[in-house]
Protein backbone atom coordinates (compact mmCIF):
# COMPACT_ATOMS: atom_id res chain seq x y z
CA UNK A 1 102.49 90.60 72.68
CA UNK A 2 99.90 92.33 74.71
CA UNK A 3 96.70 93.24 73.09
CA UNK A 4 94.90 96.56 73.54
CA UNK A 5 91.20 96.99 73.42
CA UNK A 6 88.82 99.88 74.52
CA UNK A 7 85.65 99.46 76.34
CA UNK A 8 82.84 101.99 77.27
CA UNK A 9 81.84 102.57 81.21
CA UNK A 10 79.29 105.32 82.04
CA UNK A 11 80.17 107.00 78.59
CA UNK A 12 84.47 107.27 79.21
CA UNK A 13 86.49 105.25 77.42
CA UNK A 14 88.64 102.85 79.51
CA UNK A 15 91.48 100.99 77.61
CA UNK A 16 91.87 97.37 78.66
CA UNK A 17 95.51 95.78 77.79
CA UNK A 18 95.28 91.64 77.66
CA UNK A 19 98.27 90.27 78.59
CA UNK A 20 99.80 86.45 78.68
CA UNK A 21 99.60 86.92 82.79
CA UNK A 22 96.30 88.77 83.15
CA UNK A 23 93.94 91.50 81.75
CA UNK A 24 94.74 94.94 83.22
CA UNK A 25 92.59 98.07 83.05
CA UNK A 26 93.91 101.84 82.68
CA UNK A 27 93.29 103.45 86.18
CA UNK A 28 94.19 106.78 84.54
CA UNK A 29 91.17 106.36 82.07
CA UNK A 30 89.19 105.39 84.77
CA UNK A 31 89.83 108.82 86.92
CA UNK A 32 89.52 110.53 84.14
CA UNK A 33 85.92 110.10 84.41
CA UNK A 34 85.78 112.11 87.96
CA UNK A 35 88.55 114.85 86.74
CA UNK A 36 88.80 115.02 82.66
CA UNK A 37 91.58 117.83 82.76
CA UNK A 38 93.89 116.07 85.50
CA UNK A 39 92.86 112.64 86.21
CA UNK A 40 97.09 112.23 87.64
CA UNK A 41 95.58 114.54 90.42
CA UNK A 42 92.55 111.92 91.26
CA UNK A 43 95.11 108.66 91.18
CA UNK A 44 97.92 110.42 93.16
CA UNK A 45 94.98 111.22 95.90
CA UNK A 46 93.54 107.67 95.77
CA UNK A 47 97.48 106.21 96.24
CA UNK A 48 97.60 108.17 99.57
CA UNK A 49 94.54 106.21 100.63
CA UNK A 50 95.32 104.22 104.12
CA UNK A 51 92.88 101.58 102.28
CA UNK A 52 94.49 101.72 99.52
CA UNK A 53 97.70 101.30 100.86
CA UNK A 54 96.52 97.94 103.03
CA UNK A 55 94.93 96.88 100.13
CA UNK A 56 98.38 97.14 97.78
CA UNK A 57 100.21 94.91 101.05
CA UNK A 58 97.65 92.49 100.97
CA UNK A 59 97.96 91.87 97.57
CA UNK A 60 101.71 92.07 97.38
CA UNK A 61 101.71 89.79 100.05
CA UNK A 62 99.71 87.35 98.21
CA UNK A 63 101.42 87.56 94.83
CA UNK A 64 105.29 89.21 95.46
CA UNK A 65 107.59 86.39 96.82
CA UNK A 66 109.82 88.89 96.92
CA UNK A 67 108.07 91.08 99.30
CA UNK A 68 108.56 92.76 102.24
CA UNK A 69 105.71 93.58 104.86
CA UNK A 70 108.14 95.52 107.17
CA UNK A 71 108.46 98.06 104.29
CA UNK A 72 104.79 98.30 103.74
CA UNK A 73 104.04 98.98 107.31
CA UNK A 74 105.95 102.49 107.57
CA UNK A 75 103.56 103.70 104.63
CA UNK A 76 100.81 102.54 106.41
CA UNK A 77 102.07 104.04 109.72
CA UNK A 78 102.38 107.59 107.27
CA UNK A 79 98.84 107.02 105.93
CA UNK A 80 97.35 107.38 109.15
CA UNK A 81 99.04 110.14 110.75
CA UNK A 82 98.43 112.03 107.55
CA UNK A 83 94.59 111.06 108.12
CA UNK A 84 94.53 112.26 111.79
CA UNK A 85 96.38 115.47 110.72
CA UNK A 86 93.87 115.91 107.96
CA UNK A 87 91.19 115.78 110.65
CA UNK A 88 92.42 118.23 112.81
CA UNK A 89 92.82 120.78 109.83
């Protein structure tokens, strides 16, 4: 059964769920800290991150048997021509 435990970063309180696999932290906590009222808003912009999105293959890559780069490589593809529209804007 996964345990769940609070801890205190910069004053915002970031729950911390222990797990048989692994220790995993609350990224919603976490952006709450940069956007109290809708911290969704601050995660759904970080998710359309190019970095973010290489970042997320890599590690799939590394720990997903099941997965498969091909698919990660049209959101990547999207990441950047959303970046280079952005630019132009």
């Amino acid at each position: 059964m996964a345990k769940n435990e609070k801890i205190s970063v910069q004053g915002t309180e970031i729950t911390v769920v222990s797990e048989k696999s692994g220790d995993y932290i609350s990224l919603t906590d976490i952006a709450r800290y940069k956007n109290t009222e809708k911290p969704n808003v601050v995660v759904a912009n970080w998710l359309h991150n190019h970095n973010t999105i290489e970042y997320l293959g890599t590690w799939e890559q590394l720990n997903n048997p099941n997965f498969k780069p091909l698919e990660i490589k049209k959101f990547i593809r999207f990441s950047s021509t959303q970046f280079r529209q952005s630019l132009y804007r």
